[in-house]
N, C-alpha and C. Protein backbone atom coordinates (compact mmCIF):
# COMPACT_ATOMS: atom_id res chain seq x y z
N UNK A 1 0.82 -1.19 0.00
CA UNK A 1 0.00 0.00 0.00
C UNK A 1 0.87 1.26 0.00
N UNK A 2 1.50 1.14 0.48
CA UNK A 2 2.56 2.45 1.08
C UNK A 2 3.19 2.71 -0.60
N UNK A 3 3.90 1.99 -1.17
CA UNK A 3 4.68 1.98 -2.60
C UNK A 3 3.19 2.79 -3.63
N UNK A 4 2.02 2.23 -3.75
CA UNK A 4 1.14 3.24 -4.18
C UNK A 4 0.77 4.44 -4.03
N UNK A 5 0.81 4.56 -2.78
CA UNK A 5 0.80 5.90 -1.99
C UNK A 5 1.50 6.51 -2.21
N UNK A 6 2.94 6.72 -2.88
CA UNK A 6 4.19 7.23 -3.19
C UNK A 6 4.09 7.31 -4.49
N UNK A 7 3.86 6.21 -4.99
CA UNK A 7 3.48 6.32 -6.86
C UNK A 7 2.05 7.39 -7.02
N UNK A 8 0.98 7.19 -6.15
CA UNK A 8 0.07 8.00 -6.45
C UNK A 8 0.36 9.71 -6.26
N UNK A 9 1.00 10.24 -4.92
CA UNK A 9 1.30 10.96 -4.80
C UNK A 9 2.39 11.65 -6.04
N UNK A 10 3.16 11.00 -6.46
CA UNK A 10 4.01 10.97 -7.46
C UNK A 10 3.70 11.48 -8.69
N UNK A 11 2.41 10.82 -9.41
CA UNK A 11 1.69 10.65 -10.18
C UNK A 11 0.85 12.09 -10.08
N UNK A 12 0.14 12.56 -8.99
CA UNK A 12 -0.45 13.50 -8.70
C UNK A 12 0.40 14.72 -8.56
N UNK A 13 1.98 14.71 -8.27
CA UNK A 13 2.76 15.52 -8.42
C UNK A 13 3.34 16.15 -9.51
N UNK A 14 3.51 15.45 -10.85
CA UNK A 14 3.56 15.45 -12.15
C UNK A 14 2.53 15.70 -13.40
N UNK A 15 1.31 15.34 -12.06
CA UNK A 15 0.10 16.16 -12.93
C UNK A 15 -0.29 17.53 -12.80
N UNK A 16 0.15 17.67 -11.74
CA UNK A 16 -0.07 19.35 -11.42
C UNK A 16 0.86 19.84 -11.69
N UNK A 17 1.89 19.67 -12.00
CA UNK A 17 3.41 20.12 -12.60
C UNK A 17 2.60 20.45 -14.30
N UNK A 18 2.11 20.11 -14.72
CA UNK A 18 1.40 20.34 -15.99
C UNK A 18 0.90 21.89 -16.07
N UNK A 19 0.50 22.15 -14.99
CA UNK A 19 -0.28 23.27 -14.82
C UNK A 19 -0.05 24.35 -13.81
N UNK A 20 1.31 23.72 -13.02
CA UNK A 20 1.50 24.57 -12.39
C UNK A 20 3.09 24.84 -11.97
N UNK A 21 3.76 25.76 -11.83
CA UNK A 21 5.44 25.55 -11.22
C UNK A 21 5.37 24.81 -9.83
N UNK A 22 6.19 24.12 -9.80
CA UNK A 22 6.69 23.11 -8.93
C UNK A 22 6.92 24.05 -7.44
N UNK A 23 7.30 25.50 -7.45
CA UNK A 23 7.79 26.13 -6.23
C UNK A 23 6.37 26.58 -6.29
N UNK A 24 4.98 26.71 -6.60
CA UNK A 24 3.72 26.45 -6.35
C UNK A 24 2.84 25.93 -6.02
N UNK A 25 3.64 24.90 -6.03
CA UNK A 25 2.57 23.01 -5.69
C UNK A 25 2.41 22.88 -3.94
N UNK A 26 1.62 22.97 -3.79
CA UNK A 26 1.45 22.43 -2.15
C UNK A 26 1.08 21.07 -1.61
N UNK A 27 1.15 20.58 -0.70
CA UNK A 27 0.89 19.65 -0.29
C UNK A 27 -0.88 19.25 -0.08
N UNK A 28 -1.23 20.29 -0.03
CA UNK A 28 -2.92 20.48 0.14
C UNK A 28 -3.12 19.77 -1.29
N UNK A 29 -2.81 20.57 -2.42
CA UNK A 29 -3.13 20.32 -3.53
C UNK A 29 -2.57 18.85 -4.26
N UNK A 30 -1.85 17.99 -3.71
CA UNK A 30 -1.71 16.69 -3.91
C UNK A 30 -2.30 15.87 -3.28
N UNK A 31 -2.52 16.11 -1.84
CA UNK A 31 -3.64 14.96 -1.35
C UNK A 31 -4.84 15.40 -1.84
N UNK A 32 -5.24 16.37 -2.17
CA UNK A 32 -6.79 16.44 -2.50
C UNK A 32 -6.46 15.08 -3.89
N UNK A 33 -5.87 15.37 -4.90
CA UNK A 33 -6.27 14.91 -6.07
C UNK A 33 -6.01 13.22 -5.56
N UNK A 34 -5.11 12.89 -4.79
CA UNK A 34 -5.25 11.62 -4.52
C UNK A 34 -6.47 11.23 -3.17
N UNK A 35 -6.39 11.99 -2.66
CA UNK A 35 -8.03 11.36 -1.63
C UNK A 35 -6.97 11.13 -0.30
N UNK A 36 -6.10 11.60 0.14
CA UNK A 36 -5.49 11.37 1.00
C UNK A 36 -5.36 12.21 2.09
N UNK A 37 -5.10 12.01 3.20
CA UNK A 37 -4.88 13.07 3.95
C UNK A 37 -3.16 13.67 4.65
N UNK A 38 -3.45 14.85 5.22
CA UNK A 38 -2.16 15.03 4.92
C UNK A 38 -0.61 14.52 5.60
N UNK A 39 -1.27 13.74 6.79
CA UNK A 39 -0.24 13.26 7.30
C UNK A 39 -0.13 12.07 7.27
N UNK A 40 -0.57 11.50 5.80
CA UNK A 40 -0.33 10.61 4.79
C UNK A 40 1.13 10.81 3.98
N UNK A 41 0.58 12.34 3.69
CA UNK A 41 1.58 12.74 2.64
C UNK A 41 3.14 12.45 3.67
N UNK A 42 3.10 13.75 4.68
CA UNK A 42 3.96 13.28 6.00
C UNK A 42 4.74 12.23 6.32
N UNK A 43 4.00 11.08 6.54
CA UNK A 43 4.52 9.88 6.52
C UNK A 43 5.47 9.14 5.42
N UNK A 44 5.51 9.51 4.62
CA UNK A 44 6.23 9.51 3.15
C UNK A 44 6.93 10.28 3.25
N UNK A 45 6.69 11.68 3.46
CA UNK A 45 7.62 12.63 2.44
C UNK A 45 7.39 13.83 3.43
N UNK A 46 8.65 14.58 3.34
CA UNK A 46 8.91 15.89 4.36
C UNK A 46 8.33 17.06 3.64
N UNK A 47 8.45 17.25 2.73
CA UNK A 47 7.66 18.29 1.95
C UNK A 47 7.06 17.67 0.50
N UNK A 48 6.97 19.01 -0.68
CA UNK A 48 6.69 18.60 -2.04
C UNK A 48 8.49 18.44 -2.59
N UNK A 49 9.70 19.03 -2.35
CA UNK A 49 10.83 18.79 -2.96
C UNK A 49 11.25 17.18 -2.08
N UNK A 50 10.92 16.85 -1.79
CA UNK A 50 11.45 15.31 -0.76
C UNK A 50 10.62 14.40 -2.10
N UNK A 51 9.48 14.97 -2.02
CA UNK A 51 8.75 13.59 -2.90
C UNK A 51 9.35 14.00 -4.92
N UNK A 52 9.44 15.45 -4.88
CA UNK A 52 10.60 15.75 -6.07
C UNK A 52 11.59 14.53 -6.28
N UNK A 53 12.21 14.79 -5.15
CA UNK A 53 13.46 13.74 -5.36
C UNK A 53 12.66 12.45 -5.41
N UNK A 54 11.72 12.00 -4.94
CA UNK A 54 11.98 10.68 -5.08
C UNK A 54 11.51 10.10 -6.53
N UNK A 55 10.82 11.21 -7.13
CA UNK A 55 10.27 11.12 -8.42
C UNK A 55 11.51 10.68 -9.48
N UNK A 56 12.31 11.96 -8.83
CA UNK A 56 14.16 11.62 -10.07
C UNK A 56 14.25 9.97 -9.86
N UNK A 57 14.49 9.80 -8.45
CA UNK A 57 15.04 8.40 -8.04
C UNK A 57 13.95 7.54 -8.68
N UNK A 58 13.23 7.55 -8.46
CA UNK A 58 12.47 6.22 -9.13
C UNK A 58 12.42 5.93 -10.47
N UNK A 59 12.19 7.31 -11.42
CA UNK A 59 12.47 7.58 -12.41
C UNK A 59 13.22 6.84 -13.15
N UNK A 60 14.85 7.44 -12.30
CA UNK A 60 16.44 7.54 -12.99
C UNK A 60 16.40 5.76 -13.03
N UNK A 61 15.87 5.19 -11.80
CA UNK A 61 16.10 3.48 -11.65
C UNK A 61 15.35 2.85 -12.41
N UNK A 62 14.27 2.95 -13.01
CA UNK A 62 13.06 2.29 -13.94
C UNK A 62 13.43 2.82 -15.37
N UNK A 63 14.15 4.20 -16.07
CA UNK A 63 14.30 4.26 -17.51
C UNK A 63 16.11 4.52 -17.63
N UNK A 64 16.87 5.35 -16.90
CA UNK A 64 17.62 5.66 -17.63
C UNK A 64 18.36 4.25 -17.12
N UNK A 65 19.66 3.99 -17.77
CA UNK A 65 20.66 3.32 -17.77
C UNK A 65 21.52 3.52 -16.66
N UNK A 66 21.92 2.02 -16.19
CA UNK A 66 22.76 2.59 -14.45
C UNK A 66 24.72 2.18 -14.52
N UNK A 67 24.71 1.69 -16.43
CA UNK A 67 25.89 1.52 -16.52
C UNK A 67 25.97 1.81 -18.53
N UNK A 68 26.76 2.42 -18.78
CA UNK A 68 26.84 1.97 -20.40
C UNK A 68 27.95 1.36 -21.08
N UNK A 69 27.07 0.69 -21.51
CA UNK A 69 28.12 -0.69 -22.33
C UNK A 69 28.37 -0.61 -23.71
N UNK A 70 29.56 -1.07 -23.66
CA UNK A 70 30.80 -0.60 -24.90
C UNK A 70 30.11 -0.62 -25.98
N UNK A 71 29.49 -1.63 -26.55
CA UNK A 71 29.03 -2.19 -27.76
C UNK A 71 28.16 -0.70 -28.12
N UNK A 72 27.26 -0.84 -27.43
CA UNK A 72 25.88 0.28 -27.56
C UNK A 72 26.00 1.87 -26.83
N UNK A 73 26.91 2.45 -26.34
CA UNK A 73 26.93 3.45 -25.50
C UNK A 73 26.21 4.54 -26.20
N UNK A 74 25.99 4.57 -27.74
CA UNK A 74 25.34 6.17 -27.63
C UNK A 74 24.06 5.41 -27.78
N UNK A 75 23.28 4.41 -27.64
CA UNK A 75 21.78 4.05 -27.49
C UNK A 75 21.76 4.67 -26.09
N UNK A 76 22.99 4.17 -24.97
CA UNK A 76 22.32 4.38 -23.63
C UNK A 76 22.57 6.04 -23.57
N UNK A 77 23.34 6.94 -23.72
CA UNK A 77 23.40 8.21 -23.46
C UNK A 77 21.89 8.67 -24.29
N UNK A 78 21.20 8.19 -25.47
CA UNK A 78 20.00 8.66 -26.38
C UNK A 78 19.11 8.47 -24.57
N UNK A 79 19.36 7.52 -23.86
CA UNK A 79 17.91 7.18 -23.30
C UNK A 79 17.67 8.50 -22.19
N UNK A 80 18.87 8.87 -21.73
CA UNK A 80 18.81 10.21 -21.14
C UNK A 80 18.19 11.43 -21.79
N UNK A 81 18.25 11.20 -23.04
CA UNK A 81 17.76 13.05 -23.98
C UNK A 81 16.34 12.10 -24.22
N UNK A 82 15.65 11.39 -24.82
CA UNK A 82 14.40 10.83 -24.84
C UNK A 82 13.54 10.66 -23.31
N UNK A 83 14.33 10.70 -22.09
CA UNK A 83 13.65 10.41 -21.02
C UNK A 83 12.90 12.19 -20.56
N UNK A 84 14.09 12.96 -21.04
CA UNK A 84 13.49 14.52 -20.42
C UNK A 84 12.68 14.73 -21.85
N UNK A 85 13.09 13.91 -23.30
CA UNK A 85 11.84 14.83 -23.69
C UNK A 85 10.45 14.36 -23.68
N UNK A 86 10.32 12.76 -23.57
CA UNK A 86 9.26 12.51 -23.25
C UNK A 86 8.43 13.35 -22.28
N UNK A 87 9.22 13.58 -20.97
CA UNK A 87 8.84 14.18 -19.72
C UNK A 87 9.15 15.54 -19.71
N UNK A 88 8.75 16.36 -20.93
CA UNK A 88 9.30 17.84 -21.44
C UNK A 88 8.74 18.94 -20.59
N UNK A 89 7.17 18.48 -20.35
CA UNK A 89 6.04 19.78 -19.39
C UNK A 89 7.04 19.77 -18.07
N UNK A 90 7.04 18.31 -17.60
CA UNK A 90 8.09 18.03 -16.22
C UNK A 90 9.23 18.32 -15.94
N UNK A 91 10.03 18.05 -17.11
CA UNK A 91 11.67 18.56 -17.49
C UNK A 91 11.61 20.01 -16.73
N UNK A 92 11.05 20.49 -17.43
CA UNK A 92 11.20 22.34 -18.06
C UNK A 92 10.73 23.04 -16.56
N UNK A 93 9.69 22.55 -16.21
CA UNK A 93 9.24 22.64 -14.73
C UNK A 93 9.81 22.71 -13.87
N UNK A 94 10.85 21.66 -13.34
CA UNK A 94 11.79 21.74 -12.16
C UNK A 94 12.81 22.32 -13.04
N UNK A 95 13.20 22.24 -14.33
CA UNK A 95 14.82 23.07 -14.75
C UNK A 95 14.24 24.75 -14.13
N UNK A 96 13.23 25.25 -14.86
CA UNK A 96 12.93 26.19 -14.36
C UNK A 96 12.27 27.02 -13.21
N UNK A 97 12.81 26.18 -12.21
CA UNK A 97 12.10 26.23 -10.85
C UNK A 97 13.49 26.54 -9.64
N UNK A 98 13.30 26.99 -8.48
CA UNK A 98 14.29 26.77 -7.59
C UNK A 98 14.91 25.05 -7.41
N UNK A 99 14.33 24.46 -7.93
CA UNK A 99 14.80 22.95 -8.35
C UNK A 99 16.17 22.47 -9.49
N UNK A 100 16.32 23.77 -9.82
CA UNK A 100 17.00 23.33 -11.39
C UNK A 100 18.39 22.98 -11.02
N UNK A 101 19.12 23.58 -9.79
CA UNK A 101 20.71 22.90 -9.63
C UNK A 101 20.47 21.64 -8.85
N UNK A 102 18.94 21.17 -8.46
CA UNK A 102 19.54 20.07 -8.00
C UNK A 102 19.12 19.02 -9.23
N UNK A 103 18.51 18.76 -10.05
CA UNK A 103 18.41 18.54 -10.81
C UNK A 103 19.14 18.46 -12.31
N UNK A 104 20.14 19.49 -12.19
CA UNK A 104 21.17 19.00 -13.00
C UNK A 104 22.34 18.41 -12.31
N UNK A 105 22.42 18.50 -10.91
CA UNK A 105 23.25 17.69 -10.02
C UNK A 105 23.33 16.41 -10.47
N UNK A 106 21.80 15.89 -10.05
CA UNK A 106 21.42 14.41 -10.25
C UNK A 106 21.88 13.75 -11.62
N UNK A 107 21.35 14.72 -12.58
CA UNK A 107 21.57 13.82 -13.94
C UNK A 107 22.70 14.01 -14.13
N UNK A 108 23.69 14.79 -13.96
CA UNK A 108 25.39 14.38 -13.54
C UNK A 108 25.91 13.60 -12.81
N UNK A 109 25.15 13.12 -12.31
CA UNK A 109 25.64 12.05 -11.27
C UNK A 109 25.66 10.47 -12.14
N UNK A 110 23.79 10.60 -12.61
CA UNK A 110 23.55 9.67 -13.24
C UNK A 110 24.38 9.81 -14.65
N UNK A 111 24.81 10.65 -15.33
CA UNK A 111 25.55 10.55 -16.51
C UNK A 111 27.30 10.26 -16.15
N UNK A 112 28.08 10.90 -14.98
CA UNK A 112 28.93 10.36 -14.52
C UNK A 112 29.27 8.80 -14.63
N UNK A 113 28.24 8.38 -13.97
CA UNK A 113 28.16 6.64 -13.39
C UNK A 113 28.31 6.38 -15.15
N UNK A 114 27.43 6.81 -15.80
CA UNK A 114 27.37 5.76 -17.17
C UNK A 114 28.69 5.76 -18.08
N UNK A 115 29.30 7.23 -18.07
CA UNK A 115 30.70 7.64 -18.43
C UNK A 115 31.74 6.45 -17.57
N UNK A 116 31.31 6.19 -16.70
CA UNK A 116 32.64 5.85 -15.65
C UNK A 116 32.73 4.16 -16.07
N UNK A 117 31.16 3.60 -16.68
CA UNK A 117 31.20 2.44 -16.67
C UNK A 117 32.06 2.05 -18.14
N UNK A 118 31.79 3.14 -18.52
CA UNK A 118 32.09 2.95 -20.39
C UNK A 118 34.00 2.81 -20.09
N UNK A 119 34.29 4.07 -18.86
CA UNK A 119 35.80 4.20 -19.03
C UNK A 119 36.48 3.34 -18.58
N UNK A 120 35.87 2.59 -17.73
CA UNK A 120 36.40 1.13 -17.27
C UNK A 120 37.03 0.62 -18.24
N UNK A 121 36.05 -0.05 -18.99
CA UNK A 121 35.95 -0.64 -19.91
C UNK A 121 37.50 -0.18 -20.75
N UNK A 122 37.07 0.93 -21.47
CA UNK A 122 38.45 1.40 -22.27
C UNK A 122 39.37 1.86 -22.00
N UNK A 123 39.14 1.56 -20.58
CA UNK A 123 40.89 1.74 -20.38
C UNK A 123 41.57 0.68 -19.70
N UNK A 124 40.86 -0.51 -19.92
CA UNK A 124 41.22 -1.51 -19.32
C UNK A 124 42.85 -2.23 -19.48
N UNK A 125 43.93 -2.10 -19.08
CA UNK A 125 44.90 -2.54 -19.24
C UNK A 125 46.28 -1.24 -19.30
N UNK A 126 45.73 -0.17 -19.10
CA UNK A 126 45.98 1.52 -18.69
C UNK A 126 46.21 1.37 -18.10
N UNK A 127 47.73 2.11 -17.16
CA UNK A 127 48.01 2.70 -16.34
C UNK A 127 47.45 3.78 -16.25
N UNK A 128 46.96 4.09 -15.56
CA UNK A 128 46.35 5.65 -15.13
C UNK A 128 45.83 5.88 -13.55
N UNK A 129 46.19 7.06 -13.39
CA UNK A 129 45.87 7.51 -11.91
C UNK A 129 44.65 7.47 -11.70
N UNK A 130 44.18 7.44 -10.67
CA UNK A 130 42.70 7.70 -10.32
C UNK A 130 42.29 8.81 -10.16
N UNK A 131 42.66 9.66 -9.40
CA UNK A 131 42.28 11.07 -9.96
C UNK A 131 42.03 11.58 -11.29
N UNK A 132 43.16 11.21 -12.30
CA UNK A 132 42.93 11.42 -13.98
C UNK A 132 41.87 10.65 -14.19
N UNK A 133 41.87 9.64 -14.00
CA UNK A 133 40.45 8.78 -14.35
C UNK A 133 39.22 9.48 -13.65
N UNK A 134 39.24 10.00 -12.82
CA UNK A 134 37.87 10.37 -12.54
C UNK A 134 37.89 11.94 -13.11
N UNK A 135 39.07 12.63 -13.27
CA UNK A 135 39.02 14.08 -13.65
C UNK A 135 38.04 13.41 -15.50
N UNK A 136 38.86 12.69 -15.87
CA UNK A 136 38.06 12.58 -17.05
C UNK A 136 36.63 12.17 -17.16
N UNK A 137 36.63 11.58 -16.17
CA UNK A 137 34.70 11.08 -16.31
C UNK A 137 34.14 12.57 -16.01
N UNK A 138 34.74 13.25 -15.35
CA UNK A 138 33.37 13.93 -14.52
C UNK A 138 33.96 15.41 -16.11
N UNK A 139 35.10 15.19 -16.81
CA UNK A 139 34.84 16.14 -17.77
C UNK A 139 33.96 16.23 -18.16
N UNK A 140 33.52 14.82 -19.19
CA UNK A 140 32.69 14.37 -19.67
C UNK A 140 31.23 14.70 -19.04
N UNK A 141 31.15 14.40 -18.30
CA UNK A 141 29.96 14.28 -17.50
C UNK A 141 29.08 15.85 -17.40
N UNK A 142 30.27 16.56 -16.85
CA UNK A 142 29.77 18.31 -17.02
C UNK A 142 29.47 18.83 -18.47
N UNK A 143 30.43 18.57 -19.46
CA UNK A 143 30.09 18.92 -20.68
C UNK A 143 28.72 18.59 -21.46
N UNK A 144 28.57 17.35 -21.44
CA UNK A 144 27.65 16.27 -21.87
C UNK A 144 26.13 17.49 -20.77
N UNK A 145 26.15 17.38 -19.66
CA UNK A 145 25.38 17.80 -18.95
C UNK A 145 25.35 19.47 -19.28
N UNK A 146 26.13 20.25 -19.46
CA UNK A 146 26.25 21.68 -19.94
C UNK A 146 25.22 22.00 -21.66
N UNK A 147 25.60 21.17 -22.04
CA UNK A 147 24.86 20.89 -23.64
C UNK A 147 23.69 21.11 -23.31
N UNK A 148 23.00 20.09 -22.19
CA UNK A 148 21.56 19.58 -22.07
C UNK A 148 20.81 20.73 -21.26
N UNK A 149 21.62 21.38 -20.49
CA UNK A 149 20.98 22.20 -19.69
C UNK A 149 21.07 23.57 -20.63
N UNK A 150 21.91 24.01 -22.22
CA UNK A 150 21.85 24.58 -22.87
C UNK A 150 20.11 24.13 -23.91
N UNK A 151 20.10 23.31 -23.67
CA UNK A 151 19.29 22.51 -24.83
C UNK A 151 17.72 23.17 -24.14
N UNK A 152 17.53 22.93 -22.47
CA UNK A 152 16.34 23.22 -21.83
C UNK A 152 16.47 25.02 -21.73
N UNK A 153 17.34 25.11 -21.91
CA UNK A 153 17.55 26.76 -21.49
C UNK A 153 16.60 27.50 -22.48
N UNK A 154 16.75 26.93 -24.16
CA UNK A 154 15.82 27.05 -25.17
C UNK A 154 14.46 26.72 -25.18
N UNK A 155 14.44 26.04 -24.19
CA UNK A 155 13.23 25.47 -24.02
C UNK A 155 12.96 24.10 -24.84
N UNK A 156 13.81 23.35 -25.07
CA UNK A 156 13.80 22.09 -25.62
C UNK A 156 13.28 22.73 -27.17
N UNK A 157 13.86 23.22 -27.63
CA UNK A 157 13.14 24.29 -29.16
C UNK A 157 14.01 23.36 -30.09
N UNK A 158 14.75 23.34 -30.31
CA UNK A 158 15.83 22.44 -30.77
C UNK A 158 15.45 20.98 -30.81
N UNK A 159 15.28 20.22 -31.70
CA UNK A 159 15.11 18.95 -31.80
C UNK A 159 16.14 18.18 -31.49
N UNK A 160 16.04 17.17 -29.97
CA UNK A 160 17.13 16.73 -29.40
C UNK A 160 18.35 16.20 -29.95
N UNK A 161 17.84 15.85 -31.14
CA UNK A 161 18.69 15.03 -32.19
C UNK A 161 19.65 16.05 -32.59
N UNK A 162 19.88 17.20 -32.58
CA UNK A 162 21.07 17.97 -32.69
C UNK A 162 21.54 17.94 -31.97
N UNK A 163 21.33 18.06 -30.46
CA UNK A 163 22.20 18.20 -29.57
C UNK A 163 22.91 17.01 -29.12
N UNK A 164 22.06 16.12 -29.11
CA UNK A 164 22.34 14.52 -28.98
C UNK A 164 23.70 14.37 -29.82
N UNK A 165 23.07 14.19 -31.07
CA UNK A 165 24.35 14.12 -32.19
C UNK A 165 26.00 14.83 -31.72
N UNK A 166 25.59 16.17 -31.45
CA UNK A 166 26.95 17.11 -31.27
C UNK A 166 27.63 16.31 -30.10
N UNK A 167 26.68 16.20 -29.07
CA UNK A 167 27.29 15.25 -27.66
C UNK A 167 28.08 14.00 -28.15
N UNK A 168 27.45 12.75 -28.90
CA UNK A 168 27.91 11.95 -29.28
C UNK A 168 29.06 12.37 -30.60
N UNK A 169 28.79 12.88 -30.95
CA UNK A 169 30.03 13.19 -31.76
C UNK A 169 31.74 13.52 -31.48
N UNK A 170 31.39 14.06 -30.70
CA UNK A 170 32.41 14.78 -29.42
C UNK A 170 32.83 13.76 -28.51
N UNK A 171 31.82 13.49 -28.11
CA UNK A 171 32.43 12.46 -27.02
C UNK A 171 32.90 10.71 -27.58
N UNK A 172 32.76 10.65 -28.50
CA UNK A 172 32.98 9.41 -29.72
C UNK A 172 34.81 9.34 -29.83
N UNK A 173 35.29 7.75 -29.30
CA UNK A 173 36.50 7.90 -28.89
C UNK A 173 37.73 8.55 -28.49
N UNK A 174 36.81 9.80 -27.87
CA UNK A 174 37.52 10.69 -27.06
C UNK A 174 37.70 10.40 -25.71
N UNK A 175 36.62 9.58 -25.40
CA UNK A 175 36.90 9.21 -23.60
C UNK A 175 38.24 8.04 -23.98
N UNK A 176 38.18 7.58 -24.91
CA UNK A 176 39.49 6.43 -25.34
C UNK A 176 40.85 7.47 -25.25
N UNK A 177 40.92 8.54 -25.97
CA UNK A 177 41.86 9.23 -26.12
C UNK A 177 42.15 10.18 -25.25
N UNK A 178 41.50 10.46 -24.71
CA UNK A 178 42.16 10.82 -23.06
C UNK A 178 42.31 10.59 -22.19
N UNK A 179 41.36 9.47 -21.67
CA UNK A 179 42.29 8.21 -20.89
C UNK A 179 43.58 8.25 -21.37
N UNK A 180 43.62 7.90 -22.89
CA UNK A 180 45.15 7.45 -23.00
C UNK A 180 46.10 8.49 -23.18
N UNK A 181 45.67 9.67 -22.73
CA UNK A 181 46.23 10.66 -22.37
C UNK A 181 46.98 10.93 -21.25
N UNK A 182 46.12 10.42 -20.23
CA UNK A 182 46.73 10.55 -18.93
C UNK A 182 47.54 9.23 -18.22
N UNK A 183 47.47 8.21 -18.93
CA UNK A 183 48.21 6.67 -19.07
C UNK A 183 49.95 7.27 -18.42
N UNK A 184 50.07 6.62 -17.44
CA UNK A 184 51.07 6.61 -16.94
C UNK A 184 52.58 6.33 -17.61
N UNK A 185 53.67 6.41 -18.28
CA UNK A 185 54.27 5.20 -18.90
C UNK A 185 55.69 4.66 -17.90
């Protein structure tokens, strides 16, 4: 029951995000639409940005990718630009809300992890420091993430597929070549 209660609330949080800014939304106005009362909501969630986050989190764990693999990596970086534009009314909502640095936090985090899984991978048999290895993921990670938060800044006006493209283009055996940049000898 409780996992519904969180999905419903959730659900009811993203619907009024349709119609309304997110630093607007009250807690009144989510239990009404779910039939709940409020120290329902409470019991779950400390405010409307607590159940925010858990929206990313559940989100980020059910569509985007939690590692990307060699073979396919720009399918899994596509599932990140298709997940905000599917969710574009929602996207644009918290980007443009007192929500928006934590929110590009997160999907740096989550684009980090997928960078980091890929760099494993290609640099497998590298000497390289760990610091360089992570200075390079999280390059990646800000840039890749700088694009996207350029991309919403427009208001998603731009058909993702340009920006997508430029990202993957750029980042297309370059995480190879600077790893092997910083390769110890």
């Amino acid at each position: 029951m409780a996992s519904s209660t969180k999905e419903s609330l959730a659900a009811a949080l993203k619907q009024m995000m349709t119609v309304k800014p997110i630093d607007k939304i009250t807690v009144k106005d989510l239990v009404e639409i779910c039939g709940v009362n409020r120290q329902t909501f409470y019991y779950h969630f400390d405010d409307v940005y607590d159940l925010l986050e858990w929206v990313f989190e559940e989100d980020a764990n059910r569509v985007l990718p939690h590692k990307v693999v060699f073979e396919h990596w720009r399918e899994d970086v596509m599932i990140f630009m298709k997940y905000l534009e599917e969710n574009g009314s929602f996207t644009l909502n918290v980007y443009n809300s007192n929500s928006r640095v934590y929110m590009l936090r997160y999907l740096e985090e989550k684009m980090a992890a997928c960078i980091r899984s890929f760099a494993v991978i290609v640099s497998e048999g590298m000497n390289i420091d760990r610091q360089d290895f992570e200075f390079a993921v999280q390059f990646y990670a800000k840039c890749a993430i700088g694009f996207i938060a350029q991309w919403l800044d427009l208001g998603m006006q731009l058909p993702k597929e340009i920006t997508t493209e430029r990202i993957l283009h750029v980042m297309d055996r370059s995480v190879e070549n600077i790893l092997a940049r910083f390769e110890l000898k």
